[in-house]
PDB file of N, CA and C in Angstrom:
ATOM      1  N   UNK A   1     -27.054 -61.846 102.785  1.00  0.00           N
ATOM      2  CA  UNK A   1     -26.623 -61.466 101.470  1.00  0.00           C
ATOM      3  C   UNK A   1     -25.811 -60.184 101.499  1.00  0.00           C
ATOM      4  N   UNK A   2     -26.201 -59.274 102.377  1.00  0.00           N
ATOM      5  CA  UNK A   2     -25.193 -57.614 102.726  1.00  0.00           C
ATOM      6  C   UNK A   2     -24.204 -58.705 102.908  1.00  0.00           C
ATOM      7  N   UNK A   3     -24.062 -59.189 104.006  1.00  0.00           N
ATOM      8  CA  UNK A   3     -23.059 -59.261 104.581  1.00  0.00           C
ATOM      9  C   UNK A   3     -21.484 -60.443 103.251  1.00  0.00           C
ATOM     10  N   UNK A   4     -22.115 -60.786 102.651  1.00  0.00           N
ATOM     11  CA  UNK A   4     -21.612 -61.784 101.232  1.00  0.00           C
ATOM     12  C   UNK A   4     -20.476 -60.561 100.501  1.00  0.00           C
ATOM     13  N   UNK A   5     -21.986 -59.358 100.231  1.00  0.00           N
ATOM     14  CA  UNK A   5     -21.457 -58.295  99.401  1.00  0.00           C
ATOM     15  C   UNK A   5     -20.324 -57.356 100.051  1.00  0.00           C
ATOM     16  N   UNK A   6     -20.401 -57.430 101.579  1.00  0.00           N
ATOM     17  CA  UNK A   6     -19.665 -56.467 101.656  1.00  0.00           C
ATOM     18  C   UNK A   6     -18.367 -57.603 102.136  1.00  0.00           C
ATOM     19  N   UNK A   7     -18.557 -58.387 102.313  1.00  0.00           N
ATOM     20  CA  UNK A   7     -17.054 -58.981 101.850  1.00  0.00           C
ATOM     21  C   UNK A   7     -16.139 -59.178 100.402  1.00  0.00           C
ATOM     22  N   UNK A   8     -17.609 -59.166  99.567  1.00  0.00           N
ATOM     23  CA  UNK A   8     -16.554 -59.252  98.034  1.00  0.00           C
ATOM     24  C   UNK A   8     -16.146 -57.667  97.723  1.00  0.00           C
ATOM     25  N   UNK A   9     -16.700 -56.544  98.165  1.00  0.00           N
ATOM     26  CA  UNK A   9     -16.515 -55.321  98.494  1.00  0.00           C
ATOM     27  C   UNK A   9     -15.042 -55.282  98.648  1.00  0.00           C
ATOM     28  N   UNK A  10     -14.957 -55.658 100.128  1.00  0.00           N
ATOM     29  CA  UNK A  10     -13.563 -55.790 101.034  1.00  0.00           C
ATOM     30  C   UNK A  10     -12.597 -56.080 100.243  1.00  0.00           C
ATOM     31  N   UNK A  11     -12.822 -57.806  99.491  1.00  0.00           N
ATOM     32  CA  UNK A  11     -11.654 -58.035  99.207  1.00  0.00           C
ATOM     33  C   UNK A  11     -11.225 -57.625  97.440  1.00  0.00           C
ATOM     34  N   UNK A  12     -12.342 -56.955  97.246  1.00  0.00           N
ATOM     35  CA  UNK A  12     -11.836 -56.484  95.711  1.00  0.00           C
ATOM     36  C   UNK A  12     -11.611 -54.695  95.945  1.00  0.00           C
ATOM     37  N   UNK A  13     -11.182 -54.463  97.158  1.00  0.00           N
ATOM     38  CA  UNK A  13     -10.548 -53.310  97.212  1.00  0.00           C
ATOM     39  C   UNK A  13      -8.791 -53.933  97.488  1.00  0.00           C
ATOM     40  N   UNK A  14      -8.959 -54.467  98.720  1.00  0.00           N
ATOM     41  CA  UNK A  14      -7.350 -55.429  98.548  1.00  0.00           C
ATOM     42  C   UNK A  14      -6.496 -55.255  97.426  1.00  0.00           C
ATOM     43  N   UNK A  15      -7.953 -56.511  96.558  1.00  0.00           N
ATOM     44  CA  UNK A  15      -7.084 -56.798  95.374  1.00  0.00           C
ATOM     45  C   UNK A  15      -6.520 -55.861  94.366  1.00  0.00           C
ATOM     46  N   UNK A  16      -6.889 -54.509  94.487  1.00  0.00           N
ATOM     47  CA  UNK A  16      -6.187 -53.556  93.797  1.00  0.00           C
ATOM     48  C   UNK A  16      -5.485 -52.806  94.356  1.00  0.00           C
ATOM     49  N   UNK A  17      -5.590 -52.192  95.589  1.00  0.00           N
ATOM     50  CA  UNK A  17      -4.325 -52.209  96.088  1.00  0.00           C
ATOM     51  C   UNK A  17      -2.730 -52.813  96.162  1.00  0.00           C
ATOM     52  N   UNK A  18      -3.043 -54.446  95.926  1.00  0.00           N
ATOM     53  CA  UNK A  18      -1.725 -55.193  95.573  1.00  0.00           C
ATOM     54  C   UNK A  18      -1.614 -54.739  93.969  1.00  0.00           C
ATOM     55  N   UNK A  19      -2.722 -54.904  93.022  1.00  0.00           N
ATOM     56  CA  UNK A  19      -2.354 -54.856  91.967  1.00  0.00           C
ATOM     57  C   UNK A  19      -1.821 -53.228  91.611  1.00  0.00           C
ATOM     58  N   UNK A  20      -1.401 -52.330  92.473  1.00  0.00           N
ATOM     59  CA  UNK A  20      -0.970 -51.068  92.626  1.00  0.00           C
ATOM     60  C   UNK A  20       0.681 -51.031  92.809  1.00  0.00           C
ATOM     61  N   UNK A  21       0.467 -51.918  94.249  1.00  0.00           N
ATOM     62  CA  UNK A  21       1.963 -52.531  94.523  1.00  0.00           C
ATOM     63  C   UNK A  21       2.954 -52.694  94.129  1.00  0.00           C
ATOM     64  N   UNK A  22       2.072 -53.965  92.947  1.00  0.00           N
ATOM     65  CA  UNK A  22       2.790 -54.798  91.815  1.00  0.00           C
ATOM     66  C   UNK A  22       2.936 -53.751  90.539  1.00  0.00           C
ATOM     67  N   UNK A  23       2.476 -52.823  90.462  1.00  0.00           N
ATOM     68  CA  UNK A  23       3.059 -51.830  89.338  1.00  0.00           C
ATOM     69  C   UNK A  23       3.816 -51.097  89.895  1.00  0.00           C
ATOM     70  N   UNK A  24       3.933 -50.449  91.122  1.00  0.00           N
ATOM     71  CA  UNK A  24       4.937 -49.789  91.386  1.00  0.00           C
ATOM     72  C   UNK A  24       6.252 -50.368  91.672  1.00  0.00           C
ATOM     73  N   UNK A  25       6.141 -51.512  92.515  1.00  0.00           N
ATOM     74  CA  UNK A  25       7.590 -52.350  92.066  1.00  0.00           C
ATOM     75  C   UNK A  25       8.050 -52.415  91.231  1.00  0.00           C
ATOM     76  N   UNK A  26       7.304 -52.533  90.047  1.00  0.00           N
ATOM     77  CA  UNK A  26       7.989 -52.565  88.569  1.00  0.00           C
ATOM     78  C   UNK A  26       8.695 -51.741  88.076  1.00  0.00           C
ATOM     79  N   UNK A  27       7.856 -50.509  88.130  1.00  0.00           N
ATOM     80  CA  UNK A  27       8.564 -49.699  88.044  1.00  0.00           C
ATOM     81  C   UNK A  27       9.609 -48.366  88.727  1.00  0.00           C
ATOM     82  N   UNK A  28       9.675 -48.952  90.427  1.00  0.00           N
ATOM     83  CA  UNK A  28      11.075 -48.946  90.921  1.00  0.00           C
ATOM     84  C   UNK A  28      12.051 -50.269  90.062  1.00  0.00           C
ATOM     85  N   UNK A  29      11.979 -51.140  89.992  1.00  0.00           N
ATOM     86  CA  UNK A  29      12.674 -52.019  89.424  1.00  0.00           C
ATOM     87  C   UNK A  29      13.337 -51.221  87.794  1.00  0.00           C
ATOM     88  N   UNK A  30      12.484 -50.498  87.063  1.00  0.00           N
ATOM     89  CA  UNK A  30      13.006 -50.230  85.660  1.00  0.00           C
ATOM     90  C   UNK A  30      13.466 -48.585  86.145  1.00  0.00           C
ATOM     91  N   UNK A  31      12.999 -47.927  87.186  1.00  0.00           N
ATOM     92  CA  UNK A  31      13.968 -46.905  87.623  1.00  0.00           C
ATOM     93  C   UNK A  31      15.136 -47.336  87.311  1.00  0.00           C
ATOM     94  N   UNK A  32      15.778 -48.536  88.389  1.00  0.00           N
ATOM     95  CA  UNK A  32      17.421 -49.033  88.949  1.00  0.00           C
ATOM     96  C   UNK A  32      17.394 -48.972  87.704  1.00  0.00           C
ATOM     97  N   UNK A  33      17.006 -49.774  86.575  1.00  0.00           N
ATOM     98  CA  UNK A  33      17.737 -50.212  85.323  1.00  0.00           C
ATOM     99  C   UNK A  33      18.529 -49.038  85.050  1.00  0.00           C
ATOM    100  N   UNK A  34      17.645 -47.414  84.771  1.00  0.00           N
ATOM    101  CA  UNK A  34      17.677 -47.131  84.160  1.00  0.00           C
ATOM    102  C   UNK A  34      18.992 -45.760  84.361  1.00  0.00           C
ATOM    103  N   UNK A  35      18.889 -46.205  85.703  1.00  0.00           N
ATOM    104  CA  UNK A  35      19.856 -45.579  86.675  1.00  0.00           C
ATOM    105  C   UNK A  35      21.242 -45.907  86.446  1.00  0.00           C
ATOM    106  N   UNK A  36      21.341 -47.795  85.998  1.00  0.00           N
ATOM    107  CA  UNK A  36      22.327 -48.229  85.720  1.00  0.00           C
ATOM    108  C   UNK A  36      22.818 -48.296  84.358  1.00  0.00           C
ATOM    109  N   UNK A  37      22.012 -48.348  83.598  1.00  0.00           N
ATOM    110  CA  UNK A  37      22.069 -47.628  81.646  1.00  0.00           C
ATOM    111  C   UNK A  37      22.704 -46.362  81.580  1.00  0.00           C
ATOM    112  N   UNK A  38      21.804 -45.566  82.660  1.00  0.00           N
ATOM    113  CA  UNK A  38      22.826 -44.055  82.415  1.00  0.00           C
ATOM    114  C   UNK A  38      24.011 -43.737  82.743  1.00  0.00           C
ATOM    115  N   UNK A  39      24.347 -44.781  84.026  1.00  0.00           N
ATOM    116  CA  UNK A  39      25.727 -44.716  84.167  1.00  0.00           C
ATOM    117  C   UNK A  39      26.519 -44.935  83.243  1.00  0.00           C
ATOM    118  N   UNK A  40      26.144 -46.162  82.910  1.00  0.00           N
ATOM    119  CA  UNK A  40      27.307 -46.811  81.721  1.00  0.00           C
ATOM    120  C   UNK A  40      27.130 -45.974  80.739  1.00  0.00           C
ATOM    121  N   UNK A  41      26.289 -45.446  80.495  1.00  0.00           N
ATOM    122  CA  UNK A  41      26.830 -44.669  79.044  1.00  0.00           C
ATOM    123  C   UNK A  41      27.291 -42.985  79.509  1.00  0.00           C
ATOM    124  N   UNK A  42      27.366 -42.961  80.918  1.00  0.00           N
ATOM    125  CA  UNK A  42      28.260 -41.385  81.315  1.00  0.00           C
ATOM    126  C   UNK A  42      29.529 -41.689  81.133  1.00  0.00           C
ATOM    127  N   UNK A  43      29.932 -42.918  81.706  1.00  0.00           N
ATOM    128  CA  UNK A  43      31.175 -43.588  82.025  1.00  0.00           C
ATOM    129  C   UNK A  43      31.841 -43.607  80.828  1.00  0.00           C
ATOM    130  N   UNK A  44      31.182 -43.959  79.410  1.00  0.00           N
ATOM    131  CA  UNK A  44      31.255 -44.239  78.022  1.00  0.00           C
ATOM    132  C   UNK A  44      31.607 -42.969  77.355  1.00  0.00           C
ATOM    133  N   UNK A  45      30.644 -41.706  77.599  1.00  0.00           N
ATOM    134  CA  UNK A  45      31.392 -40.935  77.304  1.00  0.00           C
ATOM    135  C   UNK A  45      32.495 -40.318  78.005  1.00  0.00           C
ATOM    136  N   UNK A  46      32.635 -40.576  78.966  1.00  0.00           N
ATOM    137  CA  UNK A  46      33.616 -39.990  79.501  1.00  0.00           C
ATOM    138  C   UNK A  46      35.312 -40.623  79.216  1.00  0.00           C
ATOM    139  N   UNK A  47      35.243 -41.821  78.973  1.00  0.00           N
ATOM    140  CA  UNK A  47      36.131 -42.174  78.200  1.00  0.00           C
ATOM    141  C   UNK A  47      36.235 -42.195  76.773  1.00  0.00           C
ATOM    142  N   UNK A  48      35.258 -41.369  76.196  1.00  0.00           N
ATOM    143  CA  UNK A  48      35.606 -41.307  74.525  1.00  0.00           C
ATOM    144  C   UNK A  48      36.565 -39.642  74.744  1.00  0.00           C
ATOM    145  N   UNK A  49      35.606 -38.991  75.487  1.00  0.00           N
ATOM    146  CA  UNK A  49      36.337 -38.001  75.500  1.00  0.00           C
ATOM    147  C   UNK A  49      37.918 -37.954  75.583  1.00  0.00           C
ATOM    148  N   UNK A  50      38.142 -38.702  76.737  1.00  0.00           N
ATOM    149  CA  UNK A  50      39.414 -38.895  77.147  1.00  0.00           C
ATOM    150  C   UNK A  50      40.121 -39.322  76.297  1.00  0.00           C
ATOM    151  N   UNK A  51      39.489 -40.412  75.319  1.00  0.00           N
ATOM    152  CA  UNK A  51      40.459 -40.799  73.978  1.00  0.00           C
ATOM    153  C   UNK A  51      40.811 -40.299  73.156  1.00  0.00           C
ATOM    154  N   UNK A  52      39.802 -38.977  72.947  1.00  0.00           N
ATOM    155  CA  UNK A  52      39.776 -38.067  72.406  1.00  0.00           C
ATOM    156  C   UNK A  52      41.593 -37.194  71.870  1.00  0.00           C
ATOM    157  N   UNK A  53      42.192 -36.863  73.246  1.00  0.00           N
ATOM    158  CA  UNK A  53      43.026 -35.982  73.270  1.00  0.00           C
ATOM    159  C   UNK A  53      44.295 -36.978  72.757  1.00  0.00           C
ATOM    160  N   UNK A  54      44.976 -38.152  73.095  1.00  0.00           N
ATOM    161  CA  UNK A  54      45.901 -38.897  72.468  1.00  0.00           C
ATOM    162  C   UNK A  54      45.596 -39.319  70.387  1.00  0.00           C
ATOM    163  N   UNK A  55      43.945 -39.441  70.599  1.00  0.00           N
ATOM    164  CA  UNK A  55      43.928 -39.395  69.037  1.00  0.00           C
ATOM    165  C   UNK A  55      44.151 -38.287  68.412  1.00  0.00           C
ATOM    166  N   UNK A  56      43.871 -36.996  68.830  1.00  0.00           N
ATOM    167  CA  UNK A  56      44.434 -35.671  68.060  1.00  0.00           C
ATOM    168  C   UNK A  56      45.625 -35.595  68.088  1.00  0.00           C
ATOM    169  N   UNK A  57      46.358 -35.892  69.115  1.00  0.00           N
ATOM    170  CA  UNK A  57      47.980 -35.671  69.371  1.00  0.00           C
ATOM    171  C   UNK A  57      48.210 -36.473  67.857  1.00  0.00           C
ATOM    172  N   UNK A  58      47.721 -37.851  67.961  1.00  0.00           N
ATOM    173  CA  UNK A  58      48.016 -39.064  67.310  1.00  0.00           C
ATOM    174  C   UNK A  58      47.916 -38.142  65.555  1.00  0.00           C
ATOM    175  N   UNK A  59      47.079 -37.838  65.291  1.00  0.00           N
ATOM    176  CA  UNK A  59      46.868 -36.791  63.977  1.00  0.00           C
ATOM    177  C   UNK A  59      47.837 -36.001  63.660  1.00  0.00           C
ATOM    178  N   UNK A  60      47.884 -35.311  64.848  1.00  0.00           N
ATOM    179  CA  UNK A  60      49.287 -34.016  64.636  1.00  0.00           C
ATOM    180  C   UNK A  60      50.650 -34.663  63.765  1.00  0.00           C
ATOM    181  N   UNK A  61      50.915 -35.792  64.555  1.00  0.00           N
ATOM    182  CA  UNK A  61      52.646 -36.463  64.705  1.00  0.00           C
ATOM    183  C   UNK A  61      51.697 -36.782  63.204  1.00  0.00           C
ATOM    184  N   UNK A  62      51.092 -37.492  62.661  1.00  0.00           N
ATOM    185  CA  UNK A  62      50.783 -38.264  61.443  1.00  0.00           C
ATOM    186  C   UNK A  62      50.901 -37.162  60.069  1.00  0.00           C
ATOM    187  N   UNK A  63      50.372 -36.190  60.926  1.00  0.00           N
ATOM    188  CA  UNK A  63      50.085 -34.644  59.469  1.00  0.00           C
ATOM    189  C   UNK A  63      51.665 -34.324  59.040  1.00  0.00           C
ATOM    190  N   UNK A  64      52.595 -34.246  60.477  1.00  0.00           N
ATOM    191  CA  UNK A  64      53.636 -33.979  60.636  1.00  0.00           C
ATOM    192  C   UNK A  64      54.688 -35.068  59.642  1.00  0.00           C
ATOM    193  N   UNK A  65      54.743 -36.171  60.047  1.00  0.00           N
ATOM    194  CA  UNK A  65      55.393 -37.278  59.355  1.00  0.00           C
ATOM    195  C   UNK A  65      55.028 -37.320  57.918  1.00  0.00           C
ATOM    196  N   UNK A  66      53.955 -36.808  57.717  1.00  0.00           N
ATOM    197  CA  UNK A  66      53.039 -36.715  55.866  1.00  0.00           C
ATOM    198  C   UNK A  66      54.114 -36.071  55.297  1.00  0.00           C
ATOM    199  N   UNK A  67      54.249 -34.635  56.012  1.00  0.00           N
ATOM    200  CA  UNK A  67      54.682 -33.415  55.222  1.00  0.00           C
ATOM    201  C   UNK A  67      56.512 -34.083  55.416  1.00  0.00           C
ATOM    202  N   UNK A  68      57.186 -34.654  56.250  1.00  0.00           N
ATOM    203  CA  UNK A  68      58.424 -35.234  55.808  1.00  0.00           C
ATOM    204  C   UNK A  68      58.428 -36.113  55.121  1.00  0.00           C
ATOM    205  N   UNK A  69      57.490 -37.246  55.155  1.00  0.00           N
ATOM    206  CA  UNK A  69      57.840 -38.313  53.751  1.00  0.00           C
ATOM    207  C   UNK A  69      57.370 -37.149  52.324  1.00  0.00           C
ATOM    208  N   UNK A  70      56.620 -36.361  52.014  1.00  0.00           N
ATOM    209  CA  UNK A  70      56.648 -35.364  50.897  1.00  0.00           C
ATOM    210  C   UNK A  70      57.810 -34.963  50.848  1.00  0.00           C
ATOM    211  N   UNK A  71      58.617 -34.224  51.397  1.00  0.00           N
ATOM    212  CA  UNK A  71      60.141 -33.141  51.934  1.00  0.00           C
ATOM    213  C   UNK A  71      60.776 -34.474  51.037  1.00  0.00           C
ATOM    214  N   UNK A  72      60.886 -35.949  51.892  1.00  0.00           N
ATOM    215  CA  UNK A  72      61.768 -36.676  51.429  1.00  0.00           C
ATOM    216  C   UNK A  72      61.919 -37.332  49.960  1.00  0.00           C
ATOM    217  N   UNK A  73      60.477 -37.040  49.810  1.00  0.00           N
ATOM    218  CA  UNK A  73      60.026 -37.806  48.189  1.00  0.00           C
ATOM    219  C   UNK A  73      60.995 -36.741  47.458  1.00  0.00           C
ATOM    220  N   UNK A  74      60.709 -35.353  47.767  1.00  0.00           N
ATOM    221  CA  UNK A  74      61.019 -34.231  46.367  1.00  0.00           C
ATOM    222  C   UNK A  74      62.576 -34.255  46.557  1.00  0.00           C
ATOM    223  N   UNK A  75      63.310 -34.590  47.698  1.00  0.00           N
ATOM    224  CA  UNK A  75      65.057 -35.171  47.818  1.00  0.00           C
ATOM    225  C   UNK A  75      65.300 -35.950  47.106  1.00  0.00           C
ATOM    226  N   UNK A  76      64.653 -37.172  46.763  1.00  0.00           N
ATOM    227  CA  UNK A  76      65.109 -38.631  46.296  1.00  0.00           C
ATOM    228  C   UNK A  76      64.323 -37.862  45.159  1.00  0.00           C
ATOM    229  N   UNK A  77      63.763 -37.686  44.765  1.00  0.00           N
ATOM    230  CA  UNK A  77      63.556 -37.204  42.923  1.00  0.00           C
ATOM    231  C   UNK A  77      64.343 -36.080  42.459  1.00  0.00           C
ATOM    232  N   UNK A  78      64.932 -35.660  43.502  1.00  0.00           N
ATOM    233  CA  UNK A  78      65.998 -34.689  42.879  1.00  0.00           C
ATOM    234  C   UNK A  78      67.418 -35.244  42.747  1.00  0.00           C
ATOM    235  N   UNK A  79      67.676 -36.464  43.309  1.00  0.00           N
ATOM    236  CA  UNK A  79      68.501 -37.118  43.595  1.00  0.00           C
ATOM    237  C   UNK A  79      68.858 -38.004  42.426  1.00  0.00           C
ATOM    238  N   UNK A  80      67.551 -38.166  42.257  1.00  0.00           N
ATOM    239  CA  UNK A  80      67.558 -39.725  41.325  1.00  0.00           C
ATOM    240  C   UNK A  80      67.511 -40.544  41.860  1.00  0.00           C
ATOM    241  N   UNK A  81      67.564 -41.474  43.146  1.00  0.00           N
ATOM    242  CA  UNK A  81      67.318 -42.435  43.544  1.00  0.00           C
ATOM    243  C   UNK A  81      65.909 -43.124  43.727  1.00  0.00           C
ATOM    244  N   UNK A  82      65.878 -43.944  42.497  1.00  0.00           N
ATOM    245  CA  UNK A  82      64.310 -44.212  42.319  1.00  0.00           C
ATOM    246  C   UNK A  82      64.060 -45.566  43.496  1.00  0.00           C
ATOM    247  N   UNK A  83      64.799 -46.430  44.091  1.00  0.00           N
ATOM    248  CA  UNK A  83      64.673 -47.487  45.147  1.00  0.00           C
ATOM    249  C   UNK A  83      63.833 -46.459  46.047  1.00  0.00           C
ATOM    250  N   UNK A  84      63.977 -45.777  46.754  1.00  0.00           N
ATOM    251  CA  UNK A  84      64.024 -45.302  47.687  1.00  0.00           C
ATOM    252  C   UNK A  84      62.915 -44.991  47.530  1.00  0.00           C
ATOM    253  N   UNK A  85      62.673 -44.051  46.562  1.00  0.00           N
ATOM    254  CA  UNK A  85      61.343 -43.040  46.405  1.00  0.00           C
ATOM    255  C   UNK A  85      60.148 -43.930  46.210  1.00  0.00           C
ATOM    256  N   UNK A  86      60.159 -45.946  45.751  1.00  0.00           N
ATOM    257  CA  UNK A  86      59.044 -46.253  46.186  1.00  0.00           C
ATOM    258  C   UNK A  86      58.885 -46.487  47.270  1.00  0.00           C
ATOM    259  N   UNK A  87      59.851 -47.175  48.425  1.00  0.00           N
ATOM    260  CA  UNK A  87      59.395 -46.981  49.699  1.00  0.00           C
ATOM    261  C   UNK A  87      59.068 -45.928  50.250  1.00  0.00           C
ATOM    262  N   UNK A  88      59.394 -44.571  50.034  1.00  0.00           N
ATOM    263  CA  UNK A  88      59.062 -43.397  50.286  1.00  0.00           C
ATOM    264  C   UNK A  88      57.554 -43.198  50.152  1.00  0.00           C
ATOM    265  N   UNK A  89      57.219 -43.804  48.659  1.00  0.00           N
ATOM    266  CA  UNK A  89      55.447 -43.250  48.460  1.00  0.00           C
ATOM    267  C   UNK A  89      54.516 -44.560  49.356  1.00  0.00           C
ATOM    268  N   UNK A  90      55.119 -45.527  49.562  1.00  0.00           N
ATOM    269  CA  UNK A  90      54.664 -46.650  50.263  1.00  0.00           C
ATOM    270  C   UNK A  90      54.114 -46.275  51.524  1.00  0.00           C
ATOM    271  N   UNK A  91      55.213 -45.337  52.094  1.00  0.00           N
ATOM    272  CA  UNK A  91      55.652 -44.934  53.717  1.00  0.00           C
ATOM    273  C   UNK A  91      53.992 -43.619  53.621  1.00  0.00           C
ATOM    274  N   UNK A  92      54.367 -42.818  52.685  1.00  0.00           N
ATOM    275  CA  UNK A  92      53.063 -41.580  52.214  1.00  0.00           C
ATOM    276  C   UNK A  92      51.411 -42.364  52.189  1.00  0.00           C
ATOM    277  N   UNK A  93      51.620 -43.594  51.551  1.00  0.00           N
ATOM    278  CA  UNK A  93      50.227 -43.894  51.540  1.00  0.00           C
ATOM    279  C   UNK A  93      50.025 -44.853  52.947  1.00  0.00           C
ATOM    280  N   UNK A  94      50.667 -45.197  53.675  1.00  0.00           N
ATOM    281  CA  UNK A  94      50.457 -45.807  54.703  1.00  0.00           C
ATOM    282  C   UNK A  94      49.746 -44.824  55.776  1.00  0.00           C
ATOM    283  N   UNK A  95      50.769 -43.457  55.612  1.00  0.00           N
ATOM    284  CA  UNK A  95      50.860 -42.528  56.900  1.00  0.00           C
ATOM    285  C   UNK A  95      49.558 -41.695  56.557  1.00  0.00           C
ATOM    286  N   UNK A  96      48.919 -42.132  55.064  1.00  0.00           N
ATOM    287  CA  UNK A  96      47.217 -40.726  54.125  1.00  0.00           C
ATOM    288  C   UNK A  96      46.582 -41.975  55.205  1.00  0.00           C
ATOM    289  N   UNK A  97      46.749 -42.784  55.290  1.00  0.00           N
ATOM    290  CA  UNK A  97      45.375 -43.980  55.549  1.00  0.00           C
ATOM    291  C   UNK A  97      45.394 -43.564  57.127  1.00  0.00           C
ATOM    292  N   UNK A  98      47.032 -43.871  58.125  1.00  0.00           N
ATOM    293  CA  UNK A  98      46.558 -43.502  59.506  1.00  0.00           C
ATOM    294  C   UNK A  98      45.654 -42.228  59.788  1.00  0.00           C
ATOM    295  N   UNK A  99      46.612 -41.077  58.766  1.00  0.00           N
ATOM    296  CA  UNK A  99      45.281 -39.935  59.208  1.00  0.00           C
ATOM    297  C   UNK A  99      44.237 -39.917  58.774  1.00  0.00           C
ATOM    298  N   UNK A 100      43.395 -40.719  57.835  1.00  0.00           N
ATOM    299  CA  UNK A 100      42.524 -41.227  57.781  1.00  0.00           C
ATOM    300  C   UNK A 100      41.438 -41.570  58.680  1.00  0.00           C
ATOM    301  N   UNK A 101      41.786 -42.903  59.447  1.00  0.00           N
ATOM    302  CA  UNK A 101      41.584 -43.726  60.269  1.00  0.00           C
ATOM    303  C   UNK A 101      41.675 -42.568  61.550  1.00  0.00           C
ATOM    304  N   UNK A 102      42.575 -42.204  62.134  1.00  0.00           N
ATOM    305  CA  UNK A 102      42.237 -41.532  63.112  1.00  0.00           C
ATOM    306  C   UNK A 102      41.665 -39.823  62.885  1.00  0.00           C
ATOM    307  N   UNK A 103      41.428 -39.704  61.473  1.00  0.00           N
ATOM    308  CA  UNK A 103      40.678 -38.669  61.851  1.00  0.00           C
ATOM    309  C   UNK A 103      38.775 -39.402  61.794  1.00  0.00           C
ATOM    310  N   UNK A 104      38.275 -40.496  61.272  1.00  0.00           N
ATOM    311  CA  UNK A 104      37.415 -41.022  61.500  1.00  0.00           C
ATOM    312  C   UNK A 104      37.291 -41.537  62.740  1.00  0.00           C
ATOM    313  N   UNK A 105      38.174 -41.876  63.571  1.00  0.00           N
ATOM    314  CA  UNK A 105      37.747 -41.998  64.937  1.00  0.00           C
ATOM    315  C   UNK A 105      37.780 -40.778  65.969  1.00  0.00           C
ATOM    316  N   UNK A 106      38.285 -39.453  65.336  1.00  0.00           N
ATOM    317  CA  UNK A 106      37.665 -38.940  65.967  1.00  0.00           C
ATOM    318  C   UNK A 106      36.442 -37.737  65.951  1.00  0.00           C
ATOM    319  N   UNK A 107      36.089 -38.009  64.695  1.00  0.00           N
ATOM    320  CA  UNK A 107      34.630 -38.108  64.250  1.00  0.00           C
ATOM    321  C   UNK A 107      33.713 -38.266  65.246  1.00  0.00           C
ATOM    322  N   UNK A 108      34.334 -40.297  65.899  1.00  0.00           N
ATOM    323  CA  UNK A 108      33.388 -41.046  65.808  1.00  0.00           C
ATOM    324  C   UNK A 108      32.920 -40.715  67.636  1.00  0.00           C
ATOM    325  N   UNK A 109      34.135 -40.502  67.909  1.00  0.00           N
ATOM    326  CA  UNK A 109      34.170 -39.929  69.623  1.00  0.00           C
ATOM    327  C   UNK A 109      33.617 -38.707  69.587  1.00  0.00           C
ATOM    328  N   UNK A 110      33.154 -37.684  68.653  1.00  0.00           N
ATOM    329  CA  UNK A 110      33.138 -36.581  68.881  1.00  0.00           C
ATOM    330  C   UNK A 110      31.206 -36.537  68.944  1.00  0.00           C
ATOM    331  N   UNK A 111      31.002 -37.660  67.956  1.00  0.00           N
ATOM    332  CA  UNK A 111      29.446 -37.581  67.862  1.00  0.00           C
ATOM    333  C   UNK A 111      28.751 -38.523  69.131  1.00  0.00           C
ATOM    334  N   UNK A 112      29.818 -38.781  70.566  1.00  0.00           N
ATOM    335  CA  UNK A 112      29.574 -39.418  71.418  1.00  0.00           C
ATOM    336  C   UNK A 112      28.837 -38.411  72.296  1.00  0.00           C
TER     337      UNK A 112
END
């Protein structure tokens, strides 16, 4: 009968040892994951950043082009040429929305 016990002894030390194993594999296994999650999102920011600098440029030229379709509006109303001056405010609300739009994207890169 010892000799019964000290085999179920034996092998229910084994058995937790593997069942030790089997958790630490696991979690080398969700290490890699997590190794590979962080990459991708270094990589992620590192290209928002980078997008970063063509969308500000992109703002500048847009702020810039604002303040000439204005310049051009107050010409053509001094002018009188009313054709013109709606494509003119057309051209103004197109160019309020790009800086718009790219000043929300770079918002959106900035909270990256």
């Amino acid at each position: 009968m010892n000799t019964l016990k000290t085999i179920y002894d034996k092998l229910g030390d084994k058995t937790e040892l593997a069942k030790h194993e089997v958790e630490l594999g696991i979690l080398q296994d969700i290490e890699k994951e997590l190794i590979t999650a962080n990459a991708g999102a270094i990589k992620a920011i590192t290209l928002a950043n980078q997008a970063k600098k063509p969308a500000q440029d992109s703002l500048q030229l847009n702020k810039q082009l604002l303040i000439k379709f204005q310049n051009f509006t107050k010409q053509v109303k001094d002018l009188g040429i009313l054709s013109s001056q709606k494509e003119v405010e057309n051209g103004i609300v197109k160019v309020k929305e790009n800086i718009k739009a790219i000043e929300n994207l770079i918002s959106n890169l900035s909270t990256i």
